[in-house]
Protein backbone atom coordinates (compact mmCIF):
# COMPACT_ATOMS: atom_id res chain seq x y z
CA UNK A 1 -21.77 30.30 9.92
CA UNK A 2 -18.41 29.88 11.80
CA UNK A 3 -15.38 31.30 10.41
CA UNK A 4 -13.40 28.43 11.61
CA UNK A 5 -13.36 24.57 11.55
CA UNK A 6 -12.12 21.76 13.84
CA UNK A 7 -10.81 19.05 11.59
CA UNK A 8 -10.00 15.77 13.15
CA UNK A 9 -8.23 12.84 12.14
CA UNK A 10 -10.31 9.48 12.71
CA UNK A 11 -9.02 7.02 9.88
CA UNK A 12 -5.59 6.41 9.40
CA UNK A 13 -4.24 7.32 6.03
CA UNK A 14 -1.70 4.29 5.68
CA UNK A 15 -4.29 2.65 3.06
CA UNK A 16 -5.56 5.52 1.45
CA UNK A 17 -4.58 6.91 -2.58
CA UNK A 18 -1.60 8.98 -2.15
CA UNK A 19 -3.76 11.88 -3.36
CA UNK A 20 -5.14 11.39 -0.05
CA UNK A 21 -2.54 10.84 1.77
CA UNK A 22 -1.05 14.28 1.05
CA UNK A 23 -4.18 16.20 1.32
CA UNK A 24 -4.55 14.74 4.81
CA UNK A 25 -0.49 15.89 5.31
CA UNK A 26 -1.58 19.75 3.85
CA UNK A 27 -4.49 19.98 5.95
CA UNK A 28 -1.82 19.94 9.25
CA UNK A 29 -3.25 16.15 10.33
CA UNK A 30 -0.08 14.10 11.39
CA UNK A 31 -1.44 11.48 13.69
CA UNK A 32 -4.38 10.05 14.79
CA UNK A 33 -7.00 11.68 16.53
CA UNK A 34 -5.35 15.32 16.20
CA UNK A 35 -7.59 18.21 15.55
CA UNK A 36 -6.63 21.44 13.86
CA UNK A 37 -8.32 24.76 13.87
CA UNK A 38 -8.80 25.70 9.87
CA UNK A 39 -10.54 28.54 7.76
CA UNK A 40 -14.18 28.08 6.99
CA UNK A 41 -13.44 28.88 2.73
CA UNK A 42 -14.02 26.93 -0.51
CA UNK A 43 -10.06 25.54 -0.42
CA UNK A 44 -10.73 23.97 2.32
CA UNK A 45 -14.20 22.56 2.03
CA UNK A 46 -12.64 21.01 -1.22
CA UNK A 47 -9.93 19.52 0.85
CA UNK A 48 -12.20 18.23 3.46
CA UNK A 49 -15.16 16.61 0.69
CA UNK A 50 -11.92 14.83 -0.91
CA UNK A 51 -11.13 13.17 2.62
CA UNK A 52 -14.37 13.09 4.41
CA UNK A 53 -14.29 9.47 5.19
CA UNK A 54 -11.12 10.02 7.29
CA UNK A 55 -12.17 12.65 9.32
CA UNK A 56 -14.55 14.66 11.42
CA UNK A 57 -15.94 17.87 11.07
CA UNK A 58 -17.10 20.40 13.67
CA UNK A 59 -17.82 23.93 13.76
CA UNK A 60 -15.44 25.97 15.94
């Protein structure tokens, strides 16, 4: 199990709940197609499950 995560942004947010919208904003995603390096812990599998039709997951 990695201890890190590569979150990218694939769906834009515009359309999305603002619940969403400001998860996508905490988890460092600004624009399309950006990918950010996050912990591999329960906060931020949560964050990711909420959004997981916006964005792709890899292992890092």
């Amino acid at each position: 199990m990695a201890d890190k995560l590569k979150v990218t942004l694939v769906k834009s947010p515009i359309s999305a709940k603002p619940k969403h919208k400001k998860t996508v904003e905490a988890l460092g995603l600004t624009k399309m197609h950006k990918t950010v390096e996050l912990p591999n812990n329960a906060a931020t599998k949560g964050m990711i499950d909420q959004v997981s039709y916006m964005v792709k997951v890899e292992e890092a």
